[in-house]
Protein backbone atom coordinates (compact mmCIF):
# COMPACT_ATOMS: atom_id res chain seq x y z
CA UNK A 1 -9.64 -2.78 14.46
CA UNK A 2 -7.44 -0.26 15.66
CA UNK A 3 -4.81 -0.05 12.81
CA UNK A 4 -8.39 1.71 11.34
CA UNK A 5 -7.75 4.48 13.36
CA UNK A 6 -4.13 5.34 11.86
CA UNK A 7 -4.77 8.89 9.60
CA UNK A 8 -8.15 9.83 12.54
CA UNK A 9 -5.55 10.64 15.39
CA UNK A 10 -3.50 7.46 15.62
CA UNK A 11 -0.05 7.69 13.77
CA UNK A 12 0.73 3.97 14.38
CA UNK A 13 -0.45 0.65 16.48
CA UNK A 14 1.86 -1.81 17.76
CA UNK A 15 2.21 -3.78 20.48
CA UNK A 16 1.73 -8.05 20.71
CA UNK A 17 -0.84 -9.53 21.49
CA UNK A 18 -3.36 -7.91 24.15
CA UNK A 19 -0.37 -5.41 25.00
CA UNK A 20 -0.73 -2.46 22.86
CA UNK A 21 0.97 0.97 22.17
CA UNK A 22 -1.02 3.69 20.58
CA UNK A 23 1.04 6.54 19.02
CA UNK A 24 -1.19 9.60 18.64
CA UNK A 25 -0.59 12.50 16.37
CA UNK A 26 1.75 15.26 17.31
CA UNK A 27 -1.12 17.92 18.95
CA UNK A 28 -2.87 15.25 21.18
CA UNK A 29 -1.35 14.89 24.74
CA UNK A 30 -1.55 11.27 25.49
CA UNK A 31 -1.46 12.32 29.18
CA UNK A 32 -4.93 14.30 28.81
CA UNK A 33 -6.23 11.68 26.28
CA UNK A 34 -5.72 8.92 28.76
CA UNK A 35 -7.72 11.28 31.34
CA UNK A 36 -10.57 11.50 28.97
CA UNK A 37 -10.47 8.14 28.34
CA UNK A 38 -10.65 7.33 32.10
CA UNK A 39 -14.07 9.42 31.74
CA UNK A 40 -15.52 6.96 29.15
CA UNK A 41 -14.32 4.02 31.86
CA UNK A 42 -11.28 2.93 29.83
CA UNK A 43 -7.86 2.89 31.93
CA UNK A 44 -4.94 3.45 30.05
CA UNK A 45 -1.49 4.71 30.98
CA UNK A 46 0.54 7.43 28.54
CA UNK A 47 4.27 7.44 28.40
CA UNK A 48 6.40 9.39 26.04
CA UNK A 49 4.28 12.06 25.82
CA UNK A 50 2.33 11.28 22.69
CA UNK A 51 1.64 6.98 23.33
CA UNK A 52 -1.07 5.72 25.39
CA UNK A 53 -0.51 1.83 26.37
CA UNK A 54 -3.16 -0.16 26.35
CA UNK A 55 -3.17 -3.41 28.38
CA UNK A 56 -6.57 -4.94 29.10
CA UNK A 57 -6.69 -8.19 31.36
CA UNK A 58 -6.18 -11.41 29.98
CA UNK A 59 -9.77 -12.46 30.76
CA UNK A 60 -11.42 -9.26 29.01
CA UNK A 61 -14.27 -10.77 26.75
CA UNK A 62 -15.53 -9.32 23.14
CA UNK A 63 -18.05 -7.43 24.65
CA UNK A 64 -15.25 -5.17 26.75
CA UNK A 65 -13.16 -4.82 23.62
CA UNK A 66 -15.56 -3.26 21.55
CA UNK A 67 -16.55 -0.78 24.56
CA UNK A 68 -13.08 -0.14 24.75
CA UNK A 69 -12.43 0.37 21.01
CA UNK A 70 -15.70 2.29 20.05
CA UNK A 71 -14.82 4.71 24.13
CA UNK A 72 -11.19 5.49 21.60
CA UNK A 73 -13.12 6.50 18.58
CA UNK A 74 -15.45 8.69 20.19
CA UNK A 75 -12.92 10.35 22.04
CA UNK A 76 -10.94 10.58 19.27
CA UNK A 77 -14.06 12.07 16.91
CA UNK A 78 -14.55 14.86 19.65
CA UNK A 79 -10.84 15.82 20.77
CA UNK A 80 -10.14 19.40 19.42
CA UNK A 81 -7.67 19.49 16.39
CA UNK A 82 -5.16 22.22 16.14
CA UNK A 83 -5.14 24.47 13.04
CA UNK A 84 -2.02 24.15 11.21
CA UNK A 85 -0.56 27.41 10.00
């Protein structure tokens, strides 16, 4: 579900397993992305200034995924895009 993001924010998904990378595009900080995730209720940690890792427990059910996933597409929808010149 969220290789669907790639081309809406997300340059690329990867990661194994429940351990996932997501690379944003160039304008969105993953530092302030992973803050307003944190808002929604969705820890994440960013690292190389544009990936946010995602790294739910083992025991997270279906339920908790989807949260998760539709918490990344709202924020997503609403984060300001820069205009490019």
């Amino acid at each position: 579900e969220l290789k669907t993001l790639v081309g809406h924010g997300v340059r690329q998904v990867r990661g194994r397993g429940l351990m996932i990378g997501l690379q944003l595009d160039a304008d969105i900080d993953a530092h302030d992305f992973a803050f307003a995730l944190a808002e929604r209720g969705v820890l994440t940690k960013d690292t190389y200034g544009n990936v946010v890792r995602l790294t739910p427990p083992l025991v997270i059910g279906e339920a908790e995924l989807a949260l998760a996933l539709e918490a990344i597409r709202q924020t997503l929808a609403g984060w300001p895009r820069r205009k490019v010149a």
